[in-house]
PDB file of N, CA and C in Angstrom:
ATOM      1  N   UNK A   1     -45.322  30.089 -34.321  1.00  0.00           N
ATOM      2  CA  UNK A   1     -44.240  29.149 -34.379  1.00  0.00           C
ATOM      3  C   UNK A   1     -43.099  29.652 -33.498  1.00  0.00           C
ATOM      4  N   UNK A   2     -42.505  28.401 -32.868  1.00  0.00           N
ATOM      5  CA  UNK A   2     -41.418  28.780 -31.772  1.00  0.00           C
ATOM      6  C   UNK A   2     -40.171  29.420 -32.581  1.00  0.00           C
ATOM      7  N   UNK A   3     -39.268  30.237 -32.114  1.00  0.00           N
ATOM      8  CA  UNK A   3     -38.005  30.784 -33.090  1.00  0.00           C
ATOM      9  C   UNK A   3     -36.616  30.572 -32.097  1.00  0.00           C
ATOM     10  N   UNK A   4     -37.086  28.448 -32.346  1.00  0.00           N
ATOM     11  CA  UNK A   4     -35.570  28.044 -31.867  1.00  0.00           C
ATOM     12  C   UNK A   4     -34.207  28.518 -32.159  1.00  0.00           C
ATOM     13  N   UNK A   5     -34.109  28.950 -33.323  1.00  0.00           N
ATOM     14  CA  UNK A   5     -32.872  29.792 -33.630  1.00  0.00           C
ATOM     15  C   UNK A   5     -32.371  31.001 -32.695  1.00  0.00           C
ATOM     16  N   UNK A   6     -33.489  31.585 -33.172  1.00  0.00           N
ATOM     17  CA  UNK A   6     -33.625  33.060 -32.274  1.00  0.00           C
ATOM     18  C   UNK A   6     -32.930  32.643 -30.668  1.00  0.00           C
ATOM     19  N   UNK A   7     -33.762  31.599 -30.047  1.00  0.00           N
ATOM     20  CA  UNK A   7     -33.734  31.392 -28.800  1.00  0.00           C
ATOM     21  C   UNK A   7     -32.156  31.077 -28.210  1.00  0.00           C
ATOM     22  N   UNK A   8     -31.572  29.639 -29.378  1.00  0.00           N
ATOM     23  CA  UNK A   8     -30.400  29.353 -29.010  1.00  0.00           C
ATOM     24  C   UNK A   8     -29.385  30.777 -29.340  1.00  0.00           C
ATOM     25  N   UNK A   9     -29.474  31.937 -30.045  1.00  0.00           N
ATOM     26  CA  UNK A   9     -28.958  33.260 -30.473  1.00  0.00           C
ATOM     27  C   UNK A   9     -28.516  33.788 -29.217  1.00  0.00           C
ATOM     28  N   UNK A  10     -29.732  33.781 -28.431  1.00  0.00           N
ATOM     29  CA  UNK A  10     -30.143  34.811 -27.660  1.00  0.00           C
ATOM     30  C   UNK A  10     -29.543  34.281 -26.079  1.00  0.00           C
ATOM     31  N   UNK A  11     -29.898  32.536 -26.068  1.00  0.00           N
ATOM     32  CA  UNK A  11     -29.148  31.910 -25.038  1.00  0.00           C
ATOM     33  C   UNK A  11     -28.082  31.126 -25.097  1.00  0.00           C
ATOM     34  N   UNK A  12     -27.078  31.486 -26.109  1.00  0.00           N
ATOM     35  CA  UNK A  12     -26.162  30.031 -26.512  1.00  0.00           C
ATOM     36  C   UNK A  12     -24.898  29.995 -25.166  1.00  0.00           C
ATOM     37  N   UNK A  13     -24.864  31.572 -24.412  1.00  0.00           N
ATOM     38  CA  UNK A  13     -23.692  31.196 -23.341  1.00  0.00           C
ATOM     39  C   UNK A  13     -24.312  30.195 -22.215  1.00  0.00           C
ATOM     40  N   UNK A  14     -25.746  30.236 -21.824  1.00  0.00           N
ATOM     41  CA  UNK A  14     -26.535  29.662 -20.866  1.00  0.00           C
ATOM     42  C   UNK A  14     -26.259  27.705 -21.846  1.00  0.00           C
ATOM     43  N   UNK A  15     -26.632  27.644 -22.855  1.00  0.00           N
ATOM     44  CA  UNK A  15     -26.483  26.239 -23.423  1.00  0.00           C
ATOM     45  C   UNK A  15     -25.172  26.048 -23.586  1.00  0.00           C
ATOM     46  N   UNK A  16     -23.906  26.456 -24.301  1.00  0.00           N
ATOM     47  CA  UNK A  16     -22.678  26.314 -23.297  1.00  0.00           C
ATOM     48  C   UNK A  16     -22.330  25.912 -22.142  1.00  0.00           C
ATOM     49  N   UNK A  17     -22.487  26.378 -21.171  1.00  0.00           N
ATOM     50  CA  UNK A  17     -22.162  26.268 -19.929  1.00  0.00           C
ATOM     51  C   UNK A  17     -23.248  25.272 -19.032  1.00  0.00           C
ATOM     52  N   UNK A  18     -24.012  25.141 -19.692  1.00  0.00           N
ATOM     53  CA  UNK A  18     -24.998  23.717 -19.492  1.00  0.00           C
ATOM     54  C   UNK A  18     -24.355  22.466 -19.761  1.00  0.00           C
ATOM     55  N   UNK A  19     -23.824  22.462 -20.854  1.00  0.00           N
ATOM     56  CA  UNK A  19     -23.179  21.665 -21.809  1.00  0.00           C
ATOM     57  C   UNK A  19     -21.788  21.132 -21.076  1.00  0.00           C
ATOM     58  N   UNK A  20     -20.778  21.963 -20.729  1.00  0.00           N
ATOM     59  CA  UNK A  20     -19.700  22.162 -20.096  1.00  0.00           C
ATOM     60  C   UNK A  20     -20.147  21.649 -18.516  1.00  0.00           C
ATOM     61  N   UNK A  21     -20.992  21.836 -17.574  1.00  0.00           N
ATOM     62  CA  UNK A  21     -21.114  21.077 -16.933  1.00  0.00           C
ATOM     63  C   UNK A  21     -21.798  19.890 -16.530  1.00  0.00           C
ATOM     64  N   UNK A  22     -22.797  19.970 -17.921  1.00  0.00           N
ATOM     65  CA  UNK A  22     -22.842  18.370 -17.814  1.00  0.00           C
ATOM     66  C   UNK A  22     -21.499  17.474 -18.260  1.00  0.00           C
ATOM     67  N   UNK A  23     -20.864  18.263 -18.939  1.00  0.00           N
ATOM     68  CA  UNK A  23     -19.550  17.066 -19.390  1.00  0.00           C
ATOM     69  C   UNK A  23     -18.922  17.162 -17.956  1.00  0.00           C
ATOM     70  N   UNK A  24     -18.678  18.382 -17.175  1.00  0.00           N
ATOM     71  CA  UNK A  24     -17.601  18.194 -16.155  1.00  0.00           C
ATOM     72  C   UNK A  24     -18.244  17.074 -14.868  1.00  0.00           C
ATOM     73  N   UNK A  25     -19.706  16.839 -14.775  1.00  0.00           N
ATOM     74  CA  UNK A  25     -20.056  16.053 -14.005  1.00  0.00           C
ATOM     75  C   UNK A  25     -19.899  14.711 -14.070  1.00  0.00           C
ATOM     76  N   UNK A  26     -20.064  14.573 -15.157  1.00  0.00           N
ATOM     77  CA  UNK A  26     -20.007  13.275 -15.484  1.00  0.00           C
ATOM     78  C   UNK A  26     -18.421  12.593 -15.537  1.00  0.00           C
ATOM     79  N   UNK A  27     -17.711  13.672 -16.055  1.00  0.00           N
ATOM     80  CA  UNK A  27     -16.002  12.989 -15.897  1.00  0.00           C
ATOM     81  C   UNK A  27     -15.190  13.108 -14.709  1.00  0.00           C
ATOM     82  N   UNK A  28     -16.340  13.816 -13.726  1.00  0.00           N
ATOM     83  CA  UNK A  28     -15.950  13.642 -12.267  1.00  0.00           C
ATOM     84  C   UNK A  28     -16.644  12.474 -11.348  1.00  0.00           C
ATOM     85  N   UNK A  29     -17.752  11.741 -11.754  1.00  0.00           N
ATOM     86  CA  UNK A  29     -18.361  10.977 -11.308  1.00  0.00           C
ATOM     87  C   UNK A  29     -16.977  10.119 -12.147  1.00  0.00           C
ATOM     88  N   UNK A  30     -16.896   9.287 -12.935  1.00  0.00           N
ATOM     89  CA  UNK A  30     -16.185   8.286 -13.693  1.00  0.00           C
ATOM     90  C   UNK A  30     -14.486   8.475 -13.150  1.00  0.00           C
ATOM     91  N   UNK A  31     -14.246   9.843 -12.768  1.00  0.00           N
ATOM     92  CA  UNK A  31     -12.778   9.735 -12.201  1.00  0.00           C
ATOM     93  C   UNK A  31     -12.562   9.446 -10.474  1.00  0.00           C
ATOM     94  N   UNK A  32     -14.021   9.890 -10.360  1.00  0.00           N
ATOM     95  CA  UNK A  32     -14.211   9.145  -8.648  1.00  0.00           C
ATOM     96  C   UNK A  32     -14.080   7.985  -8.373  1.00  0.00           C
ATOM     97  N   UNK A  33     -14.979   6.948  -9.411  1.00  0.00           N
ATOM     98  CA  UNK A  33     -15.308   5.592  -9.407  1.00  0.00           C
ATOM     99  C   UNK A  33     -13.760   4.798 -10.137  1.00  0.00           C
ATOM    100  N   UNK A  34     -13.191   5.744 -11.463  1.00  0.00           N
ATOM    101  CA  UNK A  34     -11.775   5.126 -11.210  1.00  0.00           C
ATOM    102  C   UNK A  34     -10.755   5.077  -9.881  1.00  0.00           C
ATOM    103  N   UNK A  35     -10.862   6.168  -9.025  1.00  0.00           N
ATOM    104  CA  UNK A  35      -9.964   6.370  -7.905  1.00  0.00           C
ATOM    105  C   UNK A  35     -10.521   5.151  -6.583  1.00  0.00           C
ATOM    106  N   UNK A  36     -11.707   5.191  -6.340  1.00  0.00           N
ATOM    107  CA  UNK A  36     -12.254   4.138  -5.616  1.00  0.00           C
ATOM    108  C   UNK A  36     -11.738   3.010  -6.018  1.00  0.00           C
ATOM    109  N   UNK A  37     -11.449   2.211  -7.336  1.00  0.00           N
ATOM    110  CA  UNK A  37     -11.266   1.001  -7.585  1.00  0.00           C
ATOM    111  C   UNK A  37      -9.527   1.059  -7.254  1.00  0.00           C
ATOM    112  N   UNK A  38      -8.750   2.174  -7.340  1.00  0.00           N
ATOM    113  CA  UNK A  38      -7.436   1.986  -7.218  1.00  0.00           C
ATOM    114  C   UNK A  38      -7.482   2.052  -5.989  1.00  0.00           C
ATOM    115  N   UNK A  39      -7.658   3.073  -5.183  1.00  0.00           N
ATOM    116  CA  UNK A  39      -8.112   2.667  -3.371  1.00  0.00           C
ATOM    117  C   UNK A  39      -7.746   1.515  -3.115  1.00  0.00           C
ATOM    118  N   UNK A  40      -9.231   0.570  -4.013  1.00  0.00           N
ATOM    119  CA  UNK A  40      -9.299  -0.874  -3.596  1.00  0.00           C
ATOM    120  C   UNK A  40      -8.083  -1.964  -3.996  1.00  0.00           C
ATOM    121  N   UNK A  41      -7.448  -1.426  -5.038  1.00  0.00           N
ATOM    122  CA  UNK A  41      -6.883  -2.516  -5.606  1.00  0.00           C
ATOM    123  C   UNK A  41      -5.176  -1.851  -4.842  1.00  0.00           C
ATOM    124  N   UNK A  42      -4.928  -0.697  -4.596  1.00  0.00           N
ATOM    125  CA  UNK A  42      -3.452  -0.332  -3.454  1.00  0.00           C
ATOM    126  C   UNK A  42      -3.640  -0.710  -1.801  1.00  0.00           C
ATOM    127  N   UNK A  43      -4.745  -0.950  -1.395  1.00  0.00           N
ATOM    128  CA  UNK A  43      -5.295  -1.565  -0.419  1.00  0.00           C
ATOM    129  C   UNK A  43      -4.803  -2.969  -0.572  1.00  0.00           C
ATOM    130  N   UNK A  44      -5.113  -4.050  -1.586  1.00  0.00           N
ATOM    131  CA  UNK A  44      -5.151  -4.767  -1.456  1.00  0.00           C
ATOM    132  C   UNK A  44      -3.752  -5.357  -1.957  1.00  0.00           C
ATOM    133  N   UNK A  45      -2.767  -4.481  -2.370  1.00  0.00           N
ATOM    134  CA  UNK A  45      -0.940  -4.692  -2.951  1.00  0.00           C
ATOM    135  C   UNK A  45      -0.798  -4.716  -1.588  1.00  0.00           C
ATOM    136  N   UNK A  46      -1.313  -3.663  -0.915  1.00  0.00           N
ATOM    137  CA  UNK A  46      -0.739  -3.756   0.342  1.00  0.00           C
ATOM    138  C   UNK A  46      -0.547  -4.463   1.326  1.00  0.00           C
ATOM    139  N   UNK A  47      -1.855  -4.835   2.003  1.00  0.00           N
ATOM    140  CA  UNK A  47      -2.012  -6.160   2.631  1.00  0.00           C
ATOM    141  C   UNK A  47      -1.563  -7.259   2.123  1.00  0.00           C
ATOM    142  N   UNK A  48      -1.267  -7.729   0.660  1.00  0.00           N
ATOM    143  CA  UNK A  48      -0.009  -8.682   0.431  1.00  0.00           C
ATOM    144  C   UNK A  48       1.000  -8.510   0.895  1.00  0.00           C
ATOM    145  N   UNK A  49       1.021  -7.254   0.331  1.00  0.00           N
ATOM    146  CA  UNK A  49       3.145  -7.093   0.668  1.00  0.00           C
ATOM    147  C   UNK A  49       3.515  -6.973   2.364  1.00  0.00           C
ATOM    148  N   UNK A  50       2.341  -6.603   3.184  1.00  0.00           N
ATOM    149  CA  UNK A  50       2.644  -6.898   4.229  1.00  0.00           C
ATOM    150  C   UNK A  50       2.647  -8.528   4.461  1.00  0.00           C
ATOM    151  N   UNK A  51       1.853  -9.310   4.488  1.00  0.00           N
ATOM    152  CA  UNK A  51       1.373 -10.885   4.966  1.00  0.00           C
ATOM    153  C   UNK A  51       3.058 -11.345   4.242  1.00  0.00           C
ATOM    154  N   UNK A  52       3.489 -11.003   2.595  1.00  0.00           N
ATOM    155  CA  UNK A  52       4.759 -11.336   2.169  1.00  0.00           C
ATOM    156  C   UNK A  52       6.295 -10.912   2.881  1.00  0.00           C
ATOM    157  N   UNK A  53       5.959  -9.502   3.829  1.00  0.00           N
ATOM    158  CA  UNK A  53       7.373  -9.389   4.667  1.00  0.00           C
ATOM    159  C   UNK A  53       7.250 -10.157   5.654  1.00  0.00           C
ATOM    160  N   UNK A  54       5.392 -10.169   6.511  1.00  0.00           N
ATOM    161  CA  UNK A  54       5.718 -10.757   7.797  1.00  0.00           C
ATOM    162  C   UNK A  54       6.314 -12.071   7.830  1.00  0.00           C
ATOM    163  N   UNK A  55       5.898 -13.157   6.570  1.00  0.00           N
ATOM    164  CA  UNK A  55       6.228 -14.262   6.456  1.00  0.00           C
ATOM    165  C   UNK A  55       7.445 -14.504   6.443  1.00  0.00           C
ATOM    166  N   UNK A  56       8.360 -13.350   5.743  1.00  0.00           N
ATOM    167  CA  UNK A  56      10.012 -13.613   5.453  1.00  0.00           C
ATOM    168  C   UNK A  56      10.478 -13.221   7.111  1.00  0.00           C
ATOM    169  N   UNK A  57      10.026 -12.633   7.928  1.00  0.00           N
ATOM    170  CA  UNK A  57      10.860 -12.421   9.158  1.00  0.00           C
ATOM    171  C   UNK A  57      10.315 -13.901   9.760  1.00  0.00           C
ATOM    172  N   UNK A  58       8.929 -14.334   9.752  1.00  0.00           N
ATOM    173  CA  UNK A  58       8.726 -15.877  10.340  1.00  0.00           C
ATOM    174  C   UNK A  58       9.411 -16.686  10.131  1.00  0.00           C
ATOM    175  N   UNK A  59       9.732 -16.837   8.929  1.00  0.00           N
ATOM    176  CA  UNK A  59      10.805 -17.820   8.284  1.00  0.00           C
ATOM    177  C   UNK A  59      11.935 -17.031   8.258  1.00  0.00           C
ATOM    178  N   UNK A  60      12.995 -16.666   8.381  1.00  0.00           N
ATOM    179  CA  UNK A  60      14.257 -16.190   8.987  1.00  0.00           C
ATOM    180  C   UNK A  60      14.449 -16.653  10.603  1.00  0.00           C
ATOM    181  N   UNK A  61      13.075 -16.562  11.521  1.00  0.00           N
ATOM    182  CA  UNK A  61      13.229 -16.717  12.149  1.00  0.00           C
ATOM    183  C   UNK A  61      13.507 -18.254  12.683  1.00  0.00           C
ATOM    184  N   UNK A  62      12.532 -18.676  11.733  1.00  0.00           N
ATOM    185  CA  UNK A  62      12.375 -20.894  11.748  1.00  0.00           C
ATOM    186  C   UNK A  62      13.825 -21.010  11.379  1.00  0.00           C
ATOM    187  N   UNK A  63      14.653 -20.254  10.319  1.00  0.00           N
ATOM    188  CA  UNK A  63      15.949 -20.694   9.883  1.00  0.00           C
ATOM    189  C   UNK A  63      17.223 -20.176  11.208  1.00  0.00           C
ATOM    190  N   UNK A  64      17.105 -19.308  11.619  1.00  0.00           N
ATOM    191  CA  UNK A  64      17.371 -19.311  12.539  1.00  0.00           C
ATOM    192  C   UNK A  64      17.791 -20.090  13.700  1.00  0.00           C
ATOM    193  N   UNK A  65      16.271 -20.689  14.053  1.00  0.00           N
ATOM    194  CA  UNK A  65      16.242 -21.346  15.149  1.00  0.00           C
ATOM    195  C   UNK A  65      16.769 -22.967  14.512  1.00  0.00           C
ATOM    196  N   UNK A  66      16.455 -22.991  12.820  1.00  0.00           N
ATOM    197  CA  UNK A  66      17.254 -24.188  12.845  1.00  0.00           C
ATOM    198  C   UNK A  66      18.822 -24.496  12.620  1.00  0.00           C
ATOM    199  N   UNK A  67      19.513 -23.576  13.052  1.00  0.00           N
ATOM    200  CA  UNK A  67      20.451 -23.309  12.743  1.00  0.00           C
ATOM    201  C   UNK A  67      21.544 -22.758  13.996  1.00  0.00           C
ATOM    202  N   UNK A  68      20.841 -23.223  15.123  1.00  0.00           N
ATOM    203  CA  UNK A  68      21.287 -23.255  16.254  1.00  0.00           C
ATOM    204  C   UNK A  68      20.851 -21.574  17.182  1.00  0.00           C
ATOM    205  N   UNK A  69      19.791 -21.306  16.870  1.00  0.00           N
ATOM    206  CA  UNK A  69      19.598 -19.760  17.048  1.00  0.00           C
ATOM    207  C   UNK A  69      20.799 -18.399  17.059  1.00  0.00           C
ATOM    208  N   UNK A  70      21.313 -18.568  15.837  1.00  0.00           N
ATOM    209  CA  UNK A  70      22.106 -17.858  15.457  1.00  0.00           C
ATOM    210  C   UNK A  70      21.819 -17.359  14.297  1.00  0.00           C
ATOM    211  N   UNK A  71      22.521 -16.037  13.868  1.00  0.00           N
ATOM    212  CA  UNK A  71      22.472 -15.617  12.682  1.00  0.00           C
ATOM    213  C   UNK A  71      23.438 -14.902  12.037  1.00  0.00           C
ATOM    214  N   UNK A  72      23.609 -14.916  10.492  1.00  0.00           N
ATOM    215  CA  UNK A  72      24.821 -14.128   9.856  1.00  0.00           C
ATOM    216  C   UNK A  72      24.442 -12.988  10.037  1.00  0.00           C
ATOM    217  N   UNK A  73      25.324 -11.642   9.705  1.00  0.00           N
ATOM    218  CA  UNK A  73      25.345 -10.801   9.755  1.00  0.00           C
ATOM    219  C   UNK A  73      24.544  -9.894   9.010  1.00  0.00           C
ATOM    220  N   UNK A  74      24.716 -11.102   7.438  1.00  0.00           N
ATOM    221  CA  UNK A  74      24.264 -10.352   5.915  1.00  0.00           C
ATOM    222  C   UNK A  74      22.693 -10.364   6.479  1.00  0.00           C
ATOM    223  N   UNK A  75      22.267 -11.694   6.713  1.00  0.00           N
ATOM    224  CA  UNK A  75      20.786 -11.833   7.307  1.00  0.00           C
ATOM    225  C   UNK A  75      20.184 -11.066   8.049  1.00  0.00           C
ATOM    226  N   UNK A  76      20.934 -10.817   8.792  1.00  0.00           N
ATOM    227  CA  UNK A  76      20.069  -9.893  10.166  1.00  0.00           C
ATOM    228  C   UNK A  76      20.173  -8.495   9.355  1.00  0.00           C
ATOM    229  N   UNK A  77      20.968  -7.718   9.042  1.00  0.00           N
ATOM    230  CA  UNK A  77      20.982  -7.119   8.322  1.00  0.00           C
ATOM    231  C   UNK A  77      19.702  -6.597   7.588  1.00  0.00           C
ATOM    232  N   UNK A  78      19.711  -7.743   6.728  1.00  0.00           N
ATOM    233  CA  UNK A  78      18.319  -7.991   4.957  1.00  0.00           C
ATOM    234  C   UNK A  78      16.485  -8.187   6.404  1.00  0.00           C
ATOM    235  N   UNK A  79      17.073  -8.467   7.482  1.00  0.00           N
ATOM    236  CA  UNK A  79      15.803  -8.823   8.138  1.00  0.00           C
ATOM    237  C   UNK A  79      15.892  -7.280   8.603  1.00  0.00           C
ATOM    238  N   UNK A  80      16.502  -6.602   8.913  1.00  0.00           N
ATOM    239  CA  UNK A  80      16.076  -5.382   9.722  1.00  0.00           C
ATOM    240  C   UNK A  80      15.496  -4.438   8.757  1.00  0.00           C
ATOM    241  N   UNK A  81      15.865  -4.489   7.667  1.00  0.00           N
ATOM    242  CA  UNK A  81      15.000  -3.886   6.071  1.00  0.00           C
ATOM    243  C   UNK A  81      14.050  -4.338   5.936  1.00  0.00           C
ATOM    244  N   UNK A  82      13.501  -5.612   5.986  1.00  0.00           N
ATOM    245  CA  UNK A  82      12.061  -5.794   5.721  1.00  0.00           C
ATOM    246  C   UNK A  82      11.609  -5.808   6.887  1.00  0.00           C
ATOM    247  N   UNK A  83      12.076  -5.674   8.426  1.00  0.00           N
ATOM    248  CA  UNK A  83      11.252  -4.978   9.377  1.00  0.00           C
ATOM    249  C   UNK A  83      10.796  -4.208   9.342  1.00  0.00           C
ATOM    250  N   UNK A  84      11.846  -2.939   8.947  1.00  0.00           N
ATOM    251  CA  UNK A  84      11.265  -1.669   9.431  1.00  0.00           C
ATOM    252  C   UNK A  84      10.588  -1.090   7.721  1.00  0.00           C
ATOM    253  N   UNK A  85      10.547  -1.884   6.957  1.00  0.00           N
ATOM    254  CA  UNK A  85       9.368  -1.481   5.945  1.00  0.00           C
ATOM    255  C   UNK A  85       7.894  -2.362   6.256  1.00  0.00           C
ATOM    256  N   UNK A  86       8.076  -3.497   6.432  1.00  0.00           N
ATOM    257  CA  UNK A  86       7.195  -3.708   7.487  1.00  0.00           C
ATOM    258  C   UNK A  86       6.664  -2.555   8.655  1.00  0.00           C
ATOM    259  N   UNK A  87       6.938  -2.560   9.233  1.00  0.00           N
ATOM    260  CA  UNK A  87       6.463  -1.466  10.348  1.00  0.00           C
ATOM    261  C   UNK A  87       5.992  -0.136   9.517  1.00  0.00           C
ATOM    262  N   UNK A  88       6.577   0.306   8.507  1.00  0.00           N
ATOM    263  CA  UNK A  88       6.287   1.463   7.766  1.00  0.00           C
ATOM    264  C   UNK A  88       4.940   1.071   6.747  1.00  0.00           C
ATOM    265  N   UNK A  89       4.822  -0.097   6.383  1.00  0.00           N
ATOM    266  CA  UNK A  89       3.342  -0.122   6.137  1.00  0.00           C
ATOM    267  C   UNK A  89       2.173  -0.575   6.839  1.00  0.00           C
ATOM    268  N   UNK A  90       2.629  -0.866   8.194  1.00  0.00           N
ATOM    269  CA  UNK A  90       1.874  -0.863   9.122  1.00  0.00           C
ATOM    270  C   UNK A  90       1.114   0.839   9.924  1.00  0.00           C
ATOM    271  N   UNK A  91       2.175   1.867   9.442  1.00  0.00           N
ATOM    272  CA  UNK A  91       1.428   3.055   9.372  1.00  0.00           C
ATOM    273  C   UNK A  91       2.188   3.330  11.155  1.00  0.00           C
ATOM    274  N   UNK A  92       2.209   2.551  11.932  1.00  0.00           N
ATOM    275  CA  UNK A  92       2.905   2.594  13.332  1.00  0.00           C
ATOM    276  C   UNK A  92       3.475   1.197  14.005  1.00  0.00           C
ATOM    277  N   UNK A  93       4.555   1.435  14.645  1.00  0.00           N
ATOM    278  CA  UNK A  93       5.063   0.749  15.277  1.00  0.00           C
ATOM    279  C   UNK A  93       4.206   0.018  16.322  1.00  0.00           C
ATOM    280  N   UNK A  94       3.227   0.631  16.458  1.00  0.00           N
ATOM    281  CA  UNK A  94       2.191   0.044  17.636  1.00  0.00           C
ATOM    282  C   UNK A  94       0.995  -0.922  16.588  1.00  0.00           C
ATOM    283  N   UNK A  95       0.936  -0.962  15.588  1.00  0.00           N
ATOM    284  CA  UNK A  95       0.025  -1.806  14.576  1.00  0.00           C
ATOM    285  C   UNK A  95       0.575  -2.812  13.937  1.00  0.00           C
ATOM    286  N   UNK A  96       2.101  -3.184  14.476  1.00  0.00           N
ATOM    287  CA  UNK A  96       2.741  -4.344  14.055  1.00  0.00           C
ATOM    288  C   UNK A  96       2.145  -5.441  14.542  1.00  0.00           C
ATOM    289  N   UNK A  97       2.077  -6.255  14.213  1.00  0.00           N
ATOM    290  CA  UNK A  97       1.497  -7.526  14.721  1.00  0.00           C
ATOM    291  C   UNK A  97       2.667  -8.100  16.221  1.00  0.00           C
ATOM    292  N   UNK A  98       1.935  -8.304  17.204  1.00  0.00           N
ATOM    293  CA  UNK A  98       2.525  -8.803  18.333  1.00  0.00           C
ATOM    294  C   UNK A  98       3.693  -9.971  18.178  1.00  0.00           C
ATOM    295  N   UNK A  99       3.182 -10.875  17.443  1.00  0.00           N
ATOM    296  CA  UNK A  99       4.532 -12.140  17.150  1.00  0.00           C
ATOM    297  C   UNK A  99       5.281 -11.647  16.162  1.00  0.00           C
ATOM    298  N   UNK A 100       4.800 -10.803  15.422  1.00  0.00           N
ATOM    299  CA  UNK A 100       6.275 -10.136  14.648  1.00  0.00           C
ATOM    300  C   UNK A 100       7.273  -9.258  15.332  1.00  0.00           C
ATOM    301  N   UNK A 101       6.938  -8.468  15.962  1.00  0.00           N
ATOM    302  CA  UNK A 101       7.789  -8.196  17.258  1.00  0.00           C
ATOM    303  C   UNK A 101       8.673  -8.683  17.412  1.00  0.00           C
ATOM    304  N   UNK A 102       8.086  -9.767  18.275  1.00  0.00           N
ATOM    305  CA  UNK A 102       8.387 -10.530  19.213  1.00  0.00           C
ATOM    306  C   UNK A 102       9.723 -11.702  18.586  1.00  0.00           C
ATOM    307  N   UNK A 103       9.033 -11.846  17.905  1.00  0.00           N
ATOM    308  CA  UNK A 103      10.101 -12.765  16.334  1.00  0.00           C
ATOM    309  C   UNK A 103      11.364 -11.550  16.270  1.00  0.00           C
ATOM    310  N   UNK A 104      11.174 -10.437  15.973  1.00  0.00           N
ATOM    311  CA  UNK A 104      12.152  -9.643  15.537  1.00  0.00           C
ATOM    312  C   UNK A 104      12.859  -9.167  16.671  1.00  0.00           C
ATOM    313  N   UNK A 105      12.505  -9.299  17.643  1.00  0.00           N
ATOM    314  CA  UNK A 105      13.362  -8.570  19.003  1.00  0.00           C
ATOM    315  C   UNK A 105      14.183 -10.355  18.958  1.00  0.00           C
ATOM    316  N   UNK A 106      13.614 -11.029  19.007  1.00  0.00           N
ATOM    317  CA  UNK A 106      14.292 -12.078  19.324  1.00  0.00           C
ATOM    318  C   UNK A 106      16.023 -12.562  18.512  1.00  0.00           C
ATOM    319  N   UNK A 107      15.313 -12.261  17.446  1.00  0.00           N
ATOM    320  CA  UNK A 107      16.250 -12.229  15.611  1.00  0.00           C
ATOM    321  C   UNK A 107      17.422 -11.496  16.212  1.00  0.00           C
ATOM    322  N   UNK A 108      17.356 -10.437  16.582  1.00  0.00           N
ATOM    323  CA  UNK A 108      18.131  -9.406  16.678  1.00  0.00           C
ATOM    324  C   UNK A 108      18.739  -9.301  17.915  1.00  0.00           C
ATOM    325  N   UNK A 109      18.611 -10.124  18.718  1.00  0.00           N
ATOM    326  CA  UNK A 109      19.469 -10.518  20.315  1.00  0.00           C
ATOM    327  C   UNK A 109      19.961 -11.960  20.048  1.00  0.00           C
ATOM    328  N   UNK A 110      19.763 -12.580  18.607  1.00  0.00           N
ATOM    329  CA  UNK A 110      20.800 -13.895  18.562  1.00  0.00           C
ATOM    330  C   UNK A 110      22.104 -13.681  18.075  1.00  0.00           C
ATOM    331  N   UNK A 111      23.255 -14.495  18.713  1.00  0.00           N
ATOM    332  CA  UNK A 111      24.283 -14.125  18.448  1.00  0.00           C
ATOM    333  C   UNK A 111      24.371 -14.038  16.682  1.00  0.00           C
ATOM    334  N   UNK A 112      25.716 -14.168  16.150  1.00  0.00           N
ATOM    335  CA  UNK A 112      26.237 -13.877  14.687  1.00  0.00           C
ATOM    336  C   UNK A 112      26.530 -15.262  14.638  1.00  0.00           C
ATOM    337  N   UNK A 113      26.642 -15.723  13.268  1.00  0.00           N
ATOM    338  CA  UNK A 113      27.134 -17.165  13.076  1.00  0.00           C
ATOM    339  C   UNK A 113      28.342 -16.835  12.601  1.00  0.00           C
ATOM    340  N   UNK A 114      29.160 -17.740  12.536  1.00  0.00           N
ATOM    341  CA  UNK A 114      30.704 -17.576  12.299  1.00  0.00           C
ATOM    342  C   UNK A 114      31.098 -17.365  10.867  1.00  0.00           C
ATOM    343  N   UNK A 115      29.972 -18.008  10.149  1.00  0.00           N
ATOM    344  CA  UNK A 115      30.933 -17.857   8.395  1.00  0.00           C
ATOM    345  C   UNK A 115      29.332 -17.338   7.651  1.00  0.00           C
ATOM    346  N   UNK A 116      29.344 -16.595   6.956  1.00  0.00           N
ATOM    347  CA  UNK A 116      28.342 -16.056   5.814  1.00  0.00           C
ATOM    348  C   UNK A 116      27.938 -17.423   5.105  1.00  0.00           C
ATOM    349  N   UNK A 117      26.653 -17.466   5.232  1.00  0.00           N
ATOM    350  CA  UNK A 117      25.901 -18.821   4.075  1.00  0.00           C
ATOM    351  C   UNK A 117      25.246 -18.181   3.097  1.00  0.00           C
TER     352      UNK A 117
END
């Protein structure tokens, strides 16, 4: 007869440490697959919150232009903040999108309007 007792006696640091890394594998596989899904899901805050600044400099810019291509001060201002965080989650100034630029160089060479709206 086998003398499982004996055996686990004789090997219990080897079944320990068996034990211990099967738990550590497994809560490293499950903390991988949590970090992958946040990856995916700060990936994807992101690319909103960009498509949500570029849109506010597009439209600043439509208000702008309807408004005789001029702008207040407070505005240009609130637009040069969500530019250059724009540009900062673009990772470089060279990965900005071309008509946002182009929109924003423009924004920012129109005169001032005379009274704060």
């Amino acid at each position: 007869m086998i003398d499982f007792e004996g055996i686990f006696i004789k090997h219990w640091f080897e079944w320990i440490l068996g034990l211990v890394t099967t738990g550590l594998t497994i809560a490293c596989g499950k903390l991988r697959q949590s970090l992958k899904k946040e990856r995916k899901k700060n990936a994807a805050i992101e690319n909103g919150l960009k498509g949500i600044l570029r849109l506010q400099i597009i439209d600043t810019y439509d208000k702008c232009v309807s408004d005789g291509r001029k702008i207040t001060l407070s505005r240009k201002d609130a637009i040069g903040e969500v530019y250059r965080s724009y540009v900062e989650l673009c990772e470089s100034a060279e990965a900005v999108d071309d008509t946002v630029k182009q929109l924003y160089d423009e924004i920012v060479h129109m005169p001032l309007a005379r009274k704060e709206s």
